[in-house]
C-alpha atoms as a PDB file:
ATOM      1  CA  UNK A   1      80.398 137.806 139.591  1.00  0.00           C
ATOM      2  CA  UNK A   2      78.178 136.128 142.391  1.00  0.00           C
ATOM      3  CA  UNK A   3      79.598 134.525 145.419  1.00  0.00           C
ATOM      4  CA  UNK A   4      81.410 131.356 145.589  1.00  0.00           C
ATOM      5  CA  UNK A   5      79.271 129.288 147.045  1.00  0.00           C
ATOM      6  CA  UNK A   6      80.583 125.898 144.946  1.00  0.00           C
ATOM      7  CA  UNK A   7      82.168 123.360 146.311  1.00  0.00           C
ATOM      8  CA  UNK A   8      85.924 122.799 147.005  1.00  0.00           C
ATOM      9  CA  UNK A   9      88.049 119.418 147.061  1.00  0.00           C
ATOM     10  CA  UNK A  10      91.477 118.601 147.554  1.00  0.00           C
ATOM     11  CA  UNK A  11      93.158 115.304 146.004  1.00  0.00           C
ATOM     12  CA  UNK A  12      96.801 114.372 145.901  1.00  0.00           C
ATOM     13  CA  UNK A  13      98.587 113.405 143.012  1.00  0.00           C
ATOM     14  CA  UNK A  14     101.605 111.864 143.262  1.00  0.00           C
ATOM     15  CA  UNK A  15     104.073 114.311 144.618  1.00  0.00           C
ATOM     16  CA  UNK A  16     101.396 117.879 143.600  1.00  0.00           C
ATOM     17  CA  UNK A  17      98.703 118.782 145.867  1.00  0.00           C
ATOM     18  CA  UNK A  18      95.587 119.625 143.455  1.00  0.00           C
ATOM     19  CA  UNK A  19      92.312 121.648 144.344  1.00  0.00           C
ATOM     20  CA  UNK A  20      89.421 121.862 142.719  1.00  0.00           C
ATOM     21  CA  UNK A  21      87.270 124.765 143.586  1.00  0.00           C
ATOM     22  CA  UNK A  22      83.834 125.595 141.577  1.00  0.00           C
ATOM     23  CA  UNK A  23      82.756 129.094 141.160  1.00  0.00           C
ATOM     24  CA  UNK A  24      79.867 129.874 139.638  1.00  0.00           C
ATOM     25  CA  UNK A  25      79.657 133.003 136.778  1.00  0.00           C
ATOM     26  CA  UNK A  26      77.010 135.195 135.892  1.00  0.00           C
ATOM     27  CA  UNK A  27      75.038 134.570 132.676  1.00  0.00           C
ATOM     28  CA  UNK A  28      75.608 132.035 130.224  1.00  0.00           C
ATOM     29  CA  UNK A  29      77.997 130.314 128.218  1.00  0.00           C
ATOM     30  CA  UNK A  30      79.826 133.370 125.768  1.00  0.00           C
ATOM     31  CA  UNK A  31      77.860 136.049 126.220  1.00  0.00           C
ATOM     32  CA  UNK A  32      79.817 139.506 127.641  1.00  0.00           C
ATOM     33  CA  UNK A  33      78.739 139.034 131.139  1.00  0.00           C
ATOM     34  CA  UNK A  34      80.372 135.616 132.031  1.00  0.00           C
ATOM     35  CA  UNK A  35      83.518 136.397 130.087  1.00  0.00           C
ATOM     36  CA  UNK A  36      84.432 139.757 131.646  1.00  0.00           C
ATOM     37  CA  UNK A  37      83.794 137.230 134.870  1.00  0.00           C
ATOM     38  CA  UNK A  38      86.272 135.073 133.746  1.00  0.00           C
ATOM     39  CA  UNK A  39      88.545 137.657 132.901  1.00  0.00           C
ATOM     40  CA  UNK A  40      88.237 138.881 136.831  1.00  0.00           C
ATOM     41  CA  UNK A  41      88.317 135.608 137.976  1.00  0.00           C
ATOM     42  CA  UNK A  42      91.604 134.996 136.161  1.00  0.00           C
ATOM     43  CA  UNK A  43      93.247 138.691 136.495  1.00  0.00           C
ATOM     44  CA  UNK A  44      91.969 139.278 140.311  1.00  0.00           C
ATOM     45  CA  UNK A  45      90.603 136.517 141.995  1.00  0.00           C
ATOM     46  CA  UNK A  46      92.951 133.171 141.476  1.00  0.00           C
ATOM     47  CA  UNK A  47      95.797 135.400 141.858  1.00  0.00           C
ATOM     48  CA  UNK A  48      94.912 137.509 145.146  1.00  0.00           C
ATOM     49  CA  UNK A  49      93.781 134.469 146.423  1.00  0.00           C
ATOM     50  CA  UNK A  50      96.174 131.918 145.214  1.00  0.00           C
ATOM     51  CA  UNK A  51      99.268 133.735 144.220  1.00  0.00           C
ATOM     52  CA  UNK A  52     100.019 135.300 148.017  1.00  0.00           C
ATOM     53  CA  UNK A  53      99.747 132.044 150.217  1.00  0.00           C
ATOM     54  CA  UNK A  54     101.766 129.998 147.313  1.00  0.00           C
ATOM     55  CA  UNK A  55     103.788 132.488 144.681  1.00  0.00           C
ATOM     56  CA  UNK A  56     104.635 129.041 143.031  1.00  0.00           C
ATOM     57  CA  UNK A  57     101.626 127.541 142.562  1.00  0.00           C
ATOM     58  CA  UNK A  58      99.305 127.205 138.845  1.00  0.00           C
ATOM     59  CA  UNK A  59      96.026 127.159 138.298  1.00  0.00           C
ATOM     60  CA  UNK A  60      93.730 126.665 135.464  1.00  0.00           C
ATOM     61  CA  UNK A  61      90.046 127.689 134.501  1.00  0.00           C
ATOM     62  CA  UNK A  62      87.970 125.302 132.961  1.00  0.00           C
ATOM     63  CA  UNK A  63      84.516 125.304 132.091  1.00  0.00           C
ATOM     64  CA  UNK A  64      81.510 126.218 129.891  1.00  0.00           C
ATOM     65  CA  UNK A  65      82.529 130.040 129.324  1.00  0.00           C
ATOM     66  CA  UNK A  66      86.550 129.220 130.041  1.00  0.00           C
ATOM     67  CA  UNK A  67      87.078 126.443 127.279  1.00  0.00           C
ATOM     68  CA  UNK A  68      85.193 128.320 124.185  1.00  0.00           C
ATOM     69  CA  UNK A  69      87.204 131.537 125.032  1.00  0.00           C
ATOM     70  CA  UNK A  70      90.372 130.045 125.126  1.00  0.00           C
ATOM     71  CA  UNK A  71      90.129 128.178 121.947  1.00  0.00           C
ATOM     72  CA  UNK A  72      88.815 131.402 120.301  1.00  0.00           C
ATOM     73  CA  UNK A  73      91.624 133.264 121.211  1.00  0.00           C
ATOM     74  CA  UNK A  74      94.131 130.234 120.025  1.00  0.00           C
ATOM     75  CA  UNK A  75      92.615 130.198 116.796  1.00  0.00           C
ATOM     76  CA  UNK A  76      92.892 133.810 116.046  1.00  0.00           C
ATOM     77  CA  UNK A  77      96.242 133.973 117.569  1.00  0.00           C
ATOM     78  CA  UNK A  78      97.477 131.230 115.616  1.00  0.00           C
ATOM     79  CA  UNK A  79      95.360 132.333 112.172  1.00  0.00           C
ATOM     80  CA  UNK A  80      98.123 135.004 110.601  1.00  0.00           C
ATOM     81  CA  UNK A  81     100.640 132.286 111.625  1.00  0.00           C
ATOM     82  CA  UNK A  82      99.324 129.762 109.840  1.00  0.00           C
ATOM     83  CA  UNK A  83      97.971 131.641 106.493  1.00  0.00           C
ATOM     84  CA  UNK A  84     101.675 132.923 106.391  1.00  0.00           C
ATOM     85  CA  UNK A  85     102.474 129.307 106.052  1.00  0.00           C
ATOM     86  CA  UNK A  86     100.274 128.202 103.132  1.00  0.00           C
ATOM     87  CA  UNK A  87     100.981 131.609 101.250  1.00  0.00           C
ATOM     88  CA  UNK A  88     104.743 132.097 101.555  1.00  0.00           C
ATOM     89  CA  UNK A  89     105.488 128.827  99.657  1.00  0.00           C
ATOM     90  CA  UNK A  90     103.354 128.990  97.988  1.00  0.00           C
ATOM     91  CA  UNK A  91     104.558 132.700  96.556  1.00  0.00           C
ATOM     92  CA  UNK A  92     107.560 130.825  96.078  1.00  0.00           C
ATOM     93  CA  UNK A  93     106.820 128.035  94.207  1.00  0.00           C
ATOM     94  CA  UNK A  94     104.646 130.344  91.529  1.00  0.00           C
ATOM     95  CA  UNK A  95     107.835 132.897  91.372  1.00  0.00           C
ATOM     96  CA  UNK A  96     110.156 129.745  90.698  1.00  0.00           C
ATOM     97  CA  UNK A  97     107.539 128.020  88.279  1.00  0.00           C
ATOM     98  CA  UNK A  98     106.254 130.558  86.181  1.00  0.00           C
ATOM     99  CA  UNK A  99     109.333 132.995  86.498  1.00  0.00           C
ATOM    100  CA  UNK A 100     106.860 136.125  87.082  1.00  0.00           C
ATOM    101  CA  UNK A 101     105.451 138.003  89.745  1.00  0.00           C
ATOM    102  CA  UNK A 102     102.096 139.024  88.324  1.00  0.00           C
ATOM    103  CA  UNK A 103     100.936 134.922  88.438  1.00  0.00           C
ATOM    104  CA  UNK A 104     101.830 134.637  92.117  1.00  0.00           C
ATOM    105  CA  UNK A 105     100.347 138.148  93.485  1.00  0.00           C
ATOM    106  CA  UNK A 106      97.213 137.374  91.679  1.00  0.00           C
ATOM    107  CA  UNK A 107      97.309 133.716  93.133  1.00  0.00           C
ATOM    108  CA  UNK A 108      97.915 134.779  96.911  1.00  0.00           C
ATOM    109  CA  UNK A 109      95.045 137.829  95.988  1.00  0.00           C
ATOM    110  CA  UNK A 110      92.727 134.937  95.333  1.00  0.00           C
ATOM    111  CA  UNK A 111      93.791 132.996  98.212  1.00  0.00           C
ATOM    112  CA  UNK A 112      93.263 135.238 100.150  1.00  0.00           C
ATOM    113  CA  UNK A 113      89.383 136.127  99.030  1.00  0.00           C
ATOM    114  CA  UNK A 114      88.979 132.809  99.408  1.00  0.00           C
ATOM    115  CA  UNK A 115      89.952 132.893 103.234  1.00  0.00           C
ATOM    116  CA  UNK A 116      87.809 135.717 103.723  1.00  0.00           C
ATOM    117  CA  UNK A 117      85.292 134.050 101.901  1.00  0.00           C
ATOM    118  CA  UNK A 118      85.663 130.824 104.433  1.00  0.00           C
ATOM    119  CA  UNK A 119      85.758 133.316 107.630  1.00  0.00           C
ATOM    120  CA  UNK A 120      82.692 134.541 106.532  1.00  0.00           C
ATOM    121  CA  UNK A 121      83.565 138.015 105.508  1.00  0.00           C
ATOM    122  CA  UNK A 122      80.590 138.471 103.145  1.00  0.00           C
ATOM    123  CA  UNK A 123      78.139 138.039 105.385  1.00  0.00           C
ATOM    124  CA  UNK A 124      79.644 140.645 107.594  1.00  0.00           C
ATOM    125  CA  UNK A 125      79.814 143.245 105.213  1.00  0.00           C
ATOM    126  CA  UNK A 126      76.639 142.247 103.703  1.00  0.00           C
ATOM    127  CA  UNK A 127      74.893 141.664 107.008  1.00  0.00           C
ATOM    128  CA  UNK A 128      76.280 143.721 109.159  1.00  0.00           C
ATOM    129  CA  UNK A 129      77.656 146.745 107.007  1.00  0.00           C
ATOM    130  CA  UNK A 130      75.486 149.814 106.260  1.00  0.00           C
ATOM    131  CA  UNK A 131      76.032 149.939 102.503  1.00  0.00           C
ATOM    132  CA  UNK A 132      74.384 146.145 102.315  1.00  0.00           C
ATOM    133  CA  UNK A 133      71.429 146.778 103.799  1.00  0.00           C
ATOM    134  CA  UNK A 134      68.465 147.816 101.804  1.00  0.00           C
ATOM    135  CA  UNK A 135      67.121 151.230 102.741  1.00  0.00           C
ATOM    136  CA  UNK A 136      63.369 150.062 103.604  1.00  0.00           C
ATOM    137  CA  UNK A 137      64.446 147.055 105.662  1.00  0.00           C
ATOM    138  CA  UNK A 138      64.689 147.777 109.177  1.00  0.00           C
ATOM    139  CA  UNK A 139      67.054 144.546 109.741  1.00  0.00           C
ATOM    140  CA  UNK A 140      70.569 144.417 108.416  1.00  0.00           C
ATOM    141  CA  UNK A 141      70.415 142.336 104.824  1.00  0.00           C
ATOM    142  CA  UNK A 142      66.635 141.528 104.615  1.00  0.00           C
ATOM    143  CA  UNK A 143      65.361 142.663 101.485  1.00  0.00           C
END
């Protein structure tokens, strides 16, 4: 991480004292150098530096590597969650309208390639897997 060298400003609102305070990261936008900066910045920095003069206090990181990693790691937090949602009722509503379990398994089954399908699962395993790559090809799925 390189030194802080942003700038800092303090503003009150209402009855909360806020600070902004810009530090700079390494790299660019997603790539692994800026986020395991961010990850220090979060797990070392803001709390050495923040946590021991006020044990009370919050703080947030926002920004162009802070905002994309958080919502990644909402939406595949939140993903099972939400797939368990569409699929258990609608494993229920199969078992209750077609009395049978071999309808419903074979529905979810389906739904469930198709979710793959949508997170892009065939292009990893024929992309990025070693059994879909074609032996003369140097790249992963050029043939």
């Amino acid at each position: 991480m390189r030194e802080a060298t942003g700038r800092s400003r303090w503003a009150a609102a209402g009855s909360a004292l806020r600070m902004r305070a810009d530090f700079p990261l390494a790299g660019a936008g997603t790539d692994p150098t800026p986020v395991r900066a961010l990850e220090h910045l979060r797990g070392r920095t803001l709390p050495a530096m923040l946590g021991v003069a006020l044990p009370d206090m919050d703080y947030a990181v926002a920004g162009k590597t802070a905002t994309p990693h958080d919502l990644a790691r909402q939406v595949s937090s939140r993903t099972p969650l939400d797939s368990a949602c569409v699929l258990v009722p609608a494993f229920v509503l199969l078992v209750v309208a077609f009395r049978s379990l071999a309808v419903p398994l074979v529905s979810i089954a389906l739904d469930l390639l198709s979710i793959g399908a949508a997170c892009g699962v065939p292009a990893r395993i024929f992309q990025g897997a070693t059994w879909g790559r074609c032996p003369a090809s140097p790249r992963p799925g050029k043939w």
